[in-house]
C-alpha atoms as a PDB file:
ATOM      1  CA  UNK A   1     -12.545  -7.335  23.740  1.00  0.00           C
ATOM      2  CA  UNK A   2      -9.495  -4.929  22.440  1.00  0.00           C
ATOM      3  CA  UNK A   3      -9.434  -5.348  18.431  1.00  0.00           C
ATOM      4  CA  UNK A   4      -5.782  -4.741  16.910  1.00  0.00           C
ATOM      5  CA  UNK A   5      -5.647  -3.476  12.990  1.00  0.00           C
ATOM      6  CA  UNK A   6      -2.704  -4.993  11.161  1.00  0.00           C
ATOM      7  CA  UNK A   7      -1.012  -3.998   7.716  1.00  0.00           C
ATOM      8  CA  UNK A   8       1.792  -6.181   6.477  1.00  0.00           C
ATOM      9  CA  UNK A   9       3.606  -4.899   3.590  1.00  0.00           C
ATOM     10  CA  UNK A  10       6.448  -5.913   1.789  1.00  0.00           C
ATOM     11  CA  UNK A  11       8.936  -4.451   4.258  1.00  0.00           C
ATOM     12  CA  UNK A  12       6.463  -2.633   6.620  1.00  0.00           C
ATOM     13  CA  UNK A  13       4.081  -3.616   9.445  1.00  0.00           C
ATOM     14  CA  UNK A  14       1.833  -1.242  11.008  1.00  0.00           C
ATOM     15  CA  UNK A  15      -0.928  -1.653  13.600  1.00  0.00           C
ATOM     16  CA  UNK A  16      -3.407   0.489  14.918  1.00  0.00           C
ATOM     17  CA  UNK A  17      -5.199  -0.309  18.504  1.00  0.00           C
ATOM     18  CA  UNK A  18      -8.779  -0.434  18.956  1.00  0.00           C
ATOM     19  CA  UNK A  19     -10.880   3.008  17.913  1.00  0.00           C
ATOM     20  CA  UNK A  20      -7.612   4.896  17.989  1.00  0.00           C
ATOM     21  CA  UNK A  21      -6.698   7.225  15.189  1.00  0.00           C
ATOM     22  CA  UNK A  22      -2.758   6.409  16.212  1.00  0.00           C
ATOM     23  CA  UNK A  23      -0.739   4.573  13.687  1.00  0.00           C
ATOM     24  CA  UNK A  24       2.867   2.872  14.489  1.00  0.00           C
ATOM     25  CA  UNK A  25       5.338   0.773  12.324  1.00  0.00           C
ATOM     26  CA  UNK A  26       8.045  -0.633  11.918  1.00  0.00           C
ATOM     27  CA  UNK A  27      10.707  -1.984   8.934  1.00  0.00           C
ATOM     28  CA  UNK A  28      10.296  -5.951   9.189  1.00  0.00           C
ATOM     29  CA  UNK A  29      13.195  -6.461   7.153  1.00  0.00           C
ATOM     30  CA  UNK A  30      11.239  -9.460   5.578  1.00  0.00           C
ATOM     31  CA  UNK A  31      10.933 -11.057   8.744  1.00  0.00           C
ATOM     32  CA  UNK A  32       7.241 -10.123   9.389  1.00  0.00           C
ATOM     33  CA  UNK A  33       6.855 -13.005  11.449  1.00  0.00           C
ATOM     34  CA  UNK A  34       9.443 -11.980  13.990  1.00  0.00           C
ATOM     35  CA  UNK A  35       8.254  -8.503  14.311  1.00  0.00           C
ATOM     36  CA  UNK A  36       4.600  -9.304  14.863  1.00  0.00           C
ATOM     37  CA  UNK A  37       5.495 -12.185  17.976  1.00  0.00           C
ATOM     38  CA  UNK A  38       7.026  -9.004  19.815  1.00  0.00           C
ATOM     39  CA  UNK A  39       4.164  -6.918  19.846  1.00  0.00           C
ATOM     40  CA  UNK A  40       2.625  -5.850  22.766  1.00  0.00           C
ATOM     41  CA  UNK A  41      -0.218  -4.519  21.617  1.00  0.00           C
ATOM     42  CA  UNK A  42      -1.951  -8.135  20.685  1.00  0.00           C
ATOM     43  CA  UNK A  43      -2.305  -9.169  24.322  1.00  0.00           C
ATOM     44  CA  UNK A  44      -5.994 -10.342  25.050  1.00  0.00           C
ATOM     45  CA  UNK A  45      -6.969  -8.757  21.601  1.00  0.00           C
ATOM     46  CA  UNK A  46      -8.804  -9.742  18.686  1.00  0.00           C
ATOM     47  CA  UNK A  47      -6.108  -9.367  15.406  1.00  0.00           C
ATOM     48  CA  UNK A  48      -7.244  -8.678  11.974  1.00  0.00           C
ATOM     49  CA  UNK A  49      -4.573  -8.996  10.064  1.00  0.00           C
ATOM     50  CA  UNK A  50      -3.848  -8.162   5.870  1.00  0.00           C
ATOM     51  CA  UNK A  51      -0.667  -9.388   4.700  1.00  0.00           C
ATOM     52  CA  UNK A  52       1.062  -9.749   0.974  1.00  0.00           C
ATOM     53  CA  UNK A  53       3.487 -12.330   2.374  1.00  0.00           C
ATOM     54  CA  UNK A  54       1.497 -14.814   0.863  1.00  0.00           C
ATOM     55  CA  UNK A  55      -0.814 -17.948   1.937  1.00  0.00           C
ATOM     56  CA  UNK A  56       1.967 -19.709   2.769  1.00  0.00           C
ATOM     57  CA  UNK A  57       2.990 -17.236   5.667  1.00  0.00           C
ATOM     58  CA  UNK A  58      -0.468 -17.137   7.152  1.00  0.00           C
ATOM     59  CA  UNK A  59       0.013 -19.977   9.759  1.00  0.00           C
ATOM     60  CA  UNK A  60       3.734 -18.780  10.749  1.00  0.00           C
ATOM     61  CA  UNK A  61       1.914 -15.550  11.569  1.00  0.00           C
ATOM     62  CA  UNK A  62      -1.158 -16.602  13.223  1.00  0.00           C
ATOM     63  CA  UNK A  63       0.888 -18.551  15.728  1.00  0.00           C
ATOM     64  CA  UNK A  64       3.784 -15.377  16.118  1.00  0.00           C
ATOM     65  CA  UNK A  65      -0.010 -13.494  16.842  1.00  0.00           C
ATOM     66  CA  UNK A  66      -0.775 -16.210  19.218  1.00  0.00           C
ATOM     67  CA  UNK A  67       2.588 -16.175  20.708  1.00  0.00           C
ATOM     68  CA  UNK A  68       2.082 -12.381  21.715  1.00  0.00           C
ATOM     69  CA  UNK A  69      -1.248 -13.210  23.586  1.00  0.00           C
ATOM     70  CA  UNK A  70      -3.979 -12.794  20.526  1.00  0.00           C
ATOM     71  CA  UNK A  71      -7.230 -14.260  21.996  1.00  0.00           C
ATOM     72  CA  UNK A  72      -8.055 -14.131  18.111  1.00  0.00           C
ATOM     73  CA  UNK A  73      -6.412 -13.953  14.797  1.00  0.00           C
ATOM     74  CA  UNK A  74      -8.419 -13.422  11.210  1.00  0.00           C
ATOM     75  CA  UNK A  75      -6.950 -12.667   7.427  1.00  0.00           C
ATOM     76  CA  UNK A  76      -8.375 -10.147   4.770  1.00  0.00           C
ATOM     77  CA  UNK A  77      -9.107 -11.629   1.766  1.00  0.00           C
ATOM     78  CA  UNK A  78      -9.376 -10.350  -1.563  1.00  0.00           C
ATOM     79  CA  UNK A  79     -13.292 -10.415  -2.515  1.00  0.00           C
ATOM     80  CA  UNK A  80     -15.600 -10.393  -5.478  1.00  0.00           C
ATOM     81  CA  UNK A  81     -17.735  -7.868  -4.571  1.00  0.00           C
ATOM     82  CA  UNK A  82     -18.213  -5.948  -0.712  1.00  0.00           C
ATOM     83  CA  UNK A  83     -20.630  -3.294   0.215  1.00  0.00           C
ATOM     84  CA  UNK A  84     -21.481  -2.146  -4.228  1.00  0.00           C
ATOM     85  CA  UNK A  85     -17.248  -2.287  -4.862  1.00  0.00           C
ATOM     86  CA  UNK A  86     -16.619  -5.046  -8.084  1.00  0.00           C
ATOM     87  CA  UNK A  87     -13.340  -5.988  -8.729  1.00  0.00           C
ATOM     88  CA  UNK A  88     -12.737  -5.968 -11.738  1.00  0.00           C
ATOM     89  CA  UNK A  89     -10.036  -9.619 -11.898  1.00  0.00           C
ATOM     90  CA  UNK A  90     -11.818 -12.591 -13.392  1.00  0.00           C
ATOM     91  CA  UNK A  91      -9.751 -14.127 -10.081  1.00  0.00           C
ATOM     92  CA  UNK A  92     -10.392 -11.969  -7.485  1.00  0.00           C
ATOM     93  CA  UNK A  93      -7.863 -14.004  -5.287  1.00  0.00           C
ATOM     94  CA  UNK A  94      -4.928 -12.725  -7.247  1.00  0.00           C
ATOM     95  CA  UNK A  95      -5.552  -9.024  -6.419  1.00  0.00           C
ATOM     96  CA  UNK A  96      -3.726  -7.820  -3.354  1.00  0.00           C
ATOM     97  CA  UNK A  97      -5.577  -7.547  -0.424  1.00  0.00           C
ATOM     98  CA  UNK A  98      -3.702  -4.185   0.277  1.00  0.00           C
ATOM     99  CA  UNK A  99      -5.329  -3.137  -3.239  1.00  0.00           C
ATOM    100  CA  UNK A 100      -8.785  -4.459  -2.337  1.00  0.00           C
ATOM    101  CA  UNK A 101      -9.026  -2.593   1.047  1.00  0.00           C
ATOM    102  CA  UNK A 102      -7.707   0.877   0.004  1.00  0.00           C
ATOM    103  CA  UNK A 103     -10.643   0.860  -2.491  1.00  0.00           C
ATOM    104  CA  UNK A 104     -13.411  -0.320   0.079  1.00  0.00           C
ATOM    105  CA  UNK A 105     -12.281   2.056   2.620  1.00  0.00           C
ATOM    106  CA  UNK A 106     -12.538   5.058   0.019  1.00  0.00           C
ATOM    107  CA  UNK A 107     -15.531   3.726  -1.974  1.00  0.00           C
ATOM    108  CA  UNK A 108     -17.567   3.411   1.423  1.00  0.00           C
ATOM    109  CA  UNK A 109     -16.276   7.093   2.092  1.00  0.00           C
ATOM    110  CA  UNK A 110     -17.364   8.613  -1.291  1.00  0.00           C
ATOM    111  CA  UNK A 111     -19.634   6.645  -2.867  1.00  0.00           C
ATOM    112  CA  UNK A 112     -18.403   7.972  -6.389  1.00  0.00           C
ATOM    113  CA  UNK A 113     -15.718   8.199  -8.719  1.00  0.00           C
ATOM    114  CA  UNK A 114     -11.777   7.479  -7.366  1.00  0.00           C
ATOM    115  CA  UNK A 115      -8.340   6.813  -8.407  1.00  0.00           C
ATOM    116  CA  UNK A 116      -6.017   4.998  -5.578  1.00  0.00           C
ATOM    117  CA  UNK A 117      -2.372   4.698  -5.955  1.00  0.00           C
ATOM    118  CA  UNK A 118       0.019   3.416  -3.323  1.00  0.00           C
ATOM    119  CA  UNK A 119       3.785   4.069  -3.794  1.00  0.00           C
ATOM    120  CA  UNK A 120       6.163   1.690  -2.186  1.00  0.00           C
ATOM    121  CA  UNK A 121       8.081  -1.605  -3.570  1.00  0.00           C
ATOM    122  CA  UNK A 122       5.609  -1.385  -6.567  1.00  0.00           C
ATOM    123  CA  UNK A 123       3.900   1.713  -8.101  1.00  0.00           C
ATOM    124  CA  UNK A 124       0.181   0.691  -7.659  1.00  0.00           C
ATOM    125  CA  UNK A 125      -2.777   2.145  -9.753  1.00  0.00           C
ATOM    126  CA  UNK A 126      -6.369   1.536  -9.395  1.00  0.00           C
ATOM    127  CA  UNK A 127      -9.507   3.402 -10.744  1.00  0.00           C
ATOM    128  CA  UNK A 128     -12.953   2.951  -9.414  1.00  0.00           C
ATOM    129  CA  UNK A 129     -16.055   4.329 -11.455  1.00  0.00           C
ATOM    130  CA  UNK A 130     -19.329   6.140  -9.880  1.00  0.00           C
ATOM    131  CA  UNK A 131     -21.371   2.736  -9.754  1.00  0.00           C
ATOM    132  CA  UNK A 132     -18.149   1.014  -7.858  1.00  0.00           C
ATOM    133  CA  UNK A 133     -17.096  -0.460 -10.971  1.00  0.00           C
ATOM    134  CA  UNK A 134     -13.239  -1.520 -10.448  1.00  0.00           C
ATOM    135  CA  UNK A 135     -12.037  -0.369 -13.977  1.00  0.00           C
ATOM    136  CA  UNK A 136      -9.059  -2.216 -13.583  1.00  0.00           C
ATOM    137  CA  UNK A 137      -5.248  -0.611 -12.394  1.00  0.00           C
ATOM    138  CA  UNK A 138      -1.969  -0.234 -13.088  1.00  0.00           C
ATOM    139  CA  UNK A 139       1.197  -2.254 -11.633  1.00  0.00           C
ATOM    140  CA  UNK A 140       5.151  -0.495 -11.972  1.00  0.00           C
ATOM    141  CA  UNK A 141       8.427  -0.886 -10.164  1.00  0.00           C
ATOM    142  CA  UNK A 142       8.322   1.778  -7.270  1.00  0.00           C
ATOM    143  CA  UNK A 143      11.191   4.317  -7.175  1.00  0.00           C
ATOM    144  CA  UNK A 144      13.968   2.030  -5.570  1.00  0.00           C
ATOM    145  CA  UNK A 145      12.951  -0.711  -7.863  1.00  0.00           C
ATOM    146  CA  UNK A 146      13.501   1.282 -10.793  1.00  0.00           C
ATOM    147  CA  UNK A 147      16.868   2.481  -9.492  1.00  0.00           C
ATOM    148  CA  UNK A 148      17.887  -1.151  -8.838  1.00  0.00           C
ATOM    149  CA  UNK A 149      17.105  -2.175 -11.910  1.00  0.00           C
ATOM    150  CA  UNK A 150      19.477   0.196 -13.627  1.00  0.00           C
ATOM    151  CA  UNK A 151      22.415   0.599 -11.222  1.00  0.00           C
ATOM    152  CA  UNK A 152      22.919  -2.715 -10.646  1.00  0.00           C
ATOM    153  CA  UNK A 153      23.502  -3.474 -14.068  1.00  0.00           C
ATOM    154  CA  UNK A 154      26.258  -0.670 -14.762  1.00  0.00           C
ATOM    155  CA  UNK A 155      29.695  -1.102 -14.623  1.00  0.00           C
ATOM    156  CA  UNK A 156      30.217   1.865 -12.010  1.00  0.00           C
ATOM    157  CA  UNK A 157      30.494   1.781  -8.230  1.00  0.00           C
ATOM    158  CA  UNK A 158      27.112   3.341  -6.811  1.00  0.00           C
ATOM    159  CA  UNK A 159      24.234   4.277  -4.306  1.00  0.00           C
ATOM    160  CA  UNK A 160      21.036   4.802  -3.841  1.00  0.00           C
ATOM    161  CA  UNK A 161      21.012   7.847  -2.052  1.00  0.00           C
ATOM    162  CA  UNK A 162      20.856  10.176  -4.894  1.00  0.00           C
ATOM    163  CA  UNK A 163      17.964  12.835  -4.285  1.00  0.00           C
ATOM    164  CA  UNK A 164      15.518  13.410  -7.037  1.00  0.00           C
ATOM    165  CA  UNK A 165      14.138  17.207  -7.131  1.00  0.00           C
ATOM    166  CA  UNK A 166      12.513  16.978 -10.913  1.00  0.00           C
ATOM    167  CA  UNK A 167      15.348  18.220 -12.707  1.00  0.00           C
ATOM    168  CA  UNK A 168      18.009  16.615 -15.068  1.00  0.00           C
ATOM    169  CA  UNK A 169      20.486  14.490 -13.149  1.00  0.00           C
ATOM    170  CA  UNK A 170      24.003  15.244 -13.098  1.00  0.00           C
ATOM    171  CA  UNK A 171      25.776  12.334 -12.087  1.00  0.00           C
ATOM    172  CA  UNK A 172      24.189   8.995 -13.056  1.00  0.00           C
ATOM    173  CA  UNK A 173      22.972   8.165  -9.613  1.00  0.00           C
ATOM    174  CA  UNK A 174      21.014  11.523 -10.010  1.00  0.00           C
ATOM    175  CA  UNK A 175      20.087  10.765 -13.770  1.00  0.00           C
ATOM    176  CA  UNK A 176      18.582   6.948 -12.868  1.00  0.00           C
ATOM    177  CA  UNK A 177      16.740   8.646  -9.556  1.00  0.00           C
ATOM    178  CA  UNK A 178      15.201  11.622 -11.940  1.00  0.00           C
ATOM    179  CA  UNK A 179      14.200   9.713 -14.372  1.00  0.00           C
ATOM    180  CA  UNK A 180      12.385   6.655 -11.307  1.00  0.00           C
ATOM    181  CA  UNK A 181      10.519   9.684 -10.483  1.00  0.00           C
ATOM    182  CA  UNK A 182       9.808  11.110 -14.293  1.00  0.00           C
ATOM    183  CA  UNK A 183       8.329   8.117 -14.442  1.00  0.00           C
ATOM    184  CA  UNK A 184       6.474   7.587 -11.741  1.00  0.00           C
ATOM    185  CA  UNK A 185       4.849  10.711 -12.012  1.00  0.00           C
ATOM    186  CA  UNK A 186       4.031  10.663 -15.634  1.00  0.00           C
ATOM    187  CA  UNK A 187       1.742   7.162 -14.869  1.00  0.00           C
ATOM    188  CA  UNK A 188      -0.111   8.982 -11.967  1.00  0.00           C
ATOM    189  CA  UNK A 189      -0.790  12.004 -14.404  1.00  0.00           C
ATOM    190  CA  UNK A 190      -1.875  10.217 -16.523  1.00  0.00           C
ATOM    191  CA  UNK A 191      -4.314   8.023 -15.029  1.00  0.00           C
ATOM    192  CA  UNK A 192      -5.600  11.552 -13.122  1.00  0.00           C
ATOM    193  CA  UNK A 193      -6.012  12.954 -16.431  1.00  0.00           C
ATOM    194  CA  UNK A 194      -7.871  10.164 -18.145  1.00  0.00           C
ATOM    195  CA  UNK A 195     -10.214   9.016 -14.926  1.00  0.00           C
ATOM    196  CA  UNK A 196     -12.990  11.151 -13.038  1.00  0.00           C
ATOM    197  CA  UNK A 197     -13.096  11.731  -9.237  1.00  0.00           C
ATOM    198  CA  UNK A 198     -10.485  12.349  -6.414  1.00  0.00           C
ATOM    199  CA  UNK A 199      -7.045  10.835  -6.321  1.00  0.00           C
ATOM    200  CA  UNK A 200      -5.733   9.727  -3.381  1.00  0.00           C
ATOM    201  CA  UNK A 201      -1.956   8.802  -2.763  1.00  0.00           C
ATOM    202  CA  UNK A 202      -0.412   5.970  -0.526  1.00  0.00           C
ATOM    203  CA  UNK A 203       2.749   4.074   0.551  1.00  0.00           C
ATOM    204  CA  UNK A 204       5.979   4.869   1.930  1.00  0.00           C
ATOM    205  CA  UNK A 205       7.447   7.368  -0.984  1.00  0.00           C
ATOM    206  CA  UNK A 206       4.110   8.998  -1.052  1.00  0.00           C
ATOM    207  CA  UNK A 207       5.727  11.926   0.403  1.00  0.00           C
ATOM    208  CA  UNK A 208       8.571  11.775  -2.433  1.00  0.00           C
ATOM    209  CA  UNK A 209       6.051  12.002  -4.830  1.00  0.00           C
ATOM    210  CA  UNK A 210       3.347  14.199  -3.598  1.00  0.00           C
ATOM    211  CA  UNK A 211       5.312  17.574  -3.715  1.00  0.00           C
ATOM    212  CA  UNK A 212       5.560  16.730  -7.942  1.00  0.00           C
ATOM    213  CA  UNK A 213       1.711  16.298  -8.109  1.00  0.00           C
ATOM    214  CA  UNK A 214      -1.128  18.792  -8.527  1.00  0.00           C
ATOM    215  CA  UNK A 215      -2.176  19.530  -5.125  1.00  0.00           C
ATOM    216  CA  UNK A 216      -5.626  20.039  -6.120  1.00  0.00           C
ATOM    217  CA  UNK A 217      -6.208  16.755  -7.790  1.00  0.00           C
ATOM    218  CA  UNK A 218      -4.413  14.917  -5.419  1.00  0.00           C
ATOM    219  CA  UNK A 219      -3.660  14.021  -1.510  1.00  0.00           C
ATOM    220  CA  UNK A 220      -2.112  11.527   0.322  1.00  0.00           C
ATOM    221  CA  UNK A 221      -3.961   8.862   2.269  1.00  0.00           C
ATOM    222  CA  UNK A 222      -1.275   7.059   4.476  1.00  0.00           C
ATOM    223  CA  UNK A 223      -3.635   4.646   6.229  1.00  0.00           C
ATOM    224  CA  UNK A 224      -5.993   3.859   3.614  1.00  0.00           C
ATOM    225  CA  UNK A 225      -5.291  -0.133   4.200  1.00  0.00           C
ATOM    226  CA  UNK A 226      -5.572   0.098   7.912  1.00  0.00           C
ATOM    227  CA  UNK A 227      -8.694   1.845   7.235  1.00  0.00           C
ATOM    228  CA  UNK A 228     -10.337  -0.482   4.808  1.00  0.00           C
ATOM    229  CA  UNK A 229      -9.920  -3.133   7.488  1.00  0.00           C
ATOM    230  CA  UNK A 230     -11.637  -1.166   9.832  1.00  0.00           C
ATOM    231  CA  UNK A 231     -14.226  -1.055   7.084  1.00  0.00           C
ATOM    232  CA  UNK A 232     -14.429  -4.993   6.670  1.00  0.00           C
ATOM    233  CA  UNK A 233     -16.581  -4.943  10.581  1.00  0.00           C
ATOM    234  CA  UNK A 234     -18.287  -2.167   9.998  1.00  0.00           C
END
């Protein structure tokens, strides 16, 4: 039987088929349910599925995977302890799965000291000690977030499309985006500075981010959930 590998994010859904190293996505638009009944790839398979949608959305999506021919449908959760990793939440239940599985994929990898971040519709943080000791994380707006928090409370007409390159802004679309990534960037450099081991990078503005960070400290990881539910059978 075919197994199917499914991330649900907050505006993302990507799958990966089987053994295959190939990854493919697509924007949900907050309709995850929609997207998922349309794909192709679930007929006849077994679907492992991690979503941040919430509980509530589980059976909506477990029939939209039946819909497109699932023989099978199961949901990550969140757990105590897996394979040496301890999280570090008194309630393990309210750390995101996405969190939970981007540290078991790299802590069955390494086996030693990491820091995971994934950068999308929140700035994630979380550090992971050499006995697989979840020290605990960090949670921010991501870069769009941030921007929306400012511009939409000014009086000017604006956009979001301002490009952020690391330098002072000159216009204040260019000011609020250099100063989403200023931020950004000074809570990953931080947390590389103050915690041992590699640190890996995730999320869609991964790539905005990356070219800011030390490229010796740091490297981008744009699967890591996918791969931590690959880890969850093995």
């Amino acid at each position: 039987m075919s197994r199917v590998l499914i991330d649900i994010g907050n505006t993302r859904l990507k799958w990966r088929a089987g053994d295959a190293a190939a990854v493919a996505w697509h924007a949900h638009d907050g309709d995850p349910v929609t997207a998922l009944r349309t794909l192709p790839a679930l007929a006849g398979a077994e679907v492992l599925i991690a979503q941040v949608m919430g509980a509530t959305t589980r059976d909506a999506l477990r029939a939209a995977a039946a819909a497109a021919g699932a023989s099978a449908v199961r949901f990550a959760d969140t757990e105590a302890e897996r394979d040496g990793l301890r999280i570090a939440y008194d309630d393990p239940a309210r750390l995101g799965v996405d969190r939970f599985l981007a540290m078991l994929a790299l802590w069955r990898e390494l086996r030693g000291p990491f820091l995971v971040a994934s950068a999308g519709t929140a700035l994630t943080v979380d550090i992971v000690d050499a006995e697989g000791r979840h020290l605990g994380g960090y949670i921010a707006p991501g870069l769009h977030a941030m921007r929306s928090a400012v511009l939409d409370r000014t009086r000017f007409p604006h956009a979001f499309d301002a490009p952020a390159d690391g330098r002072p802004g000159t216009s204040t679309e260019g000011c609020v985006a250099e100063a989403a990534l200023a931020a950004s960037l000074g809570l990953l450099e931080r947390c590389r500075r103050d915690h041992d081991g590699p640190a890996f990078l995730s999320g869609g503005d991964a790539a905005t981010l990356l070219p800011h960070l030390d490229p010796t400290a740091w490297q981008t990881r744009e699967h890591v959930v996918l791969d931590g539910l690959a880890a969850l059978d093995a």
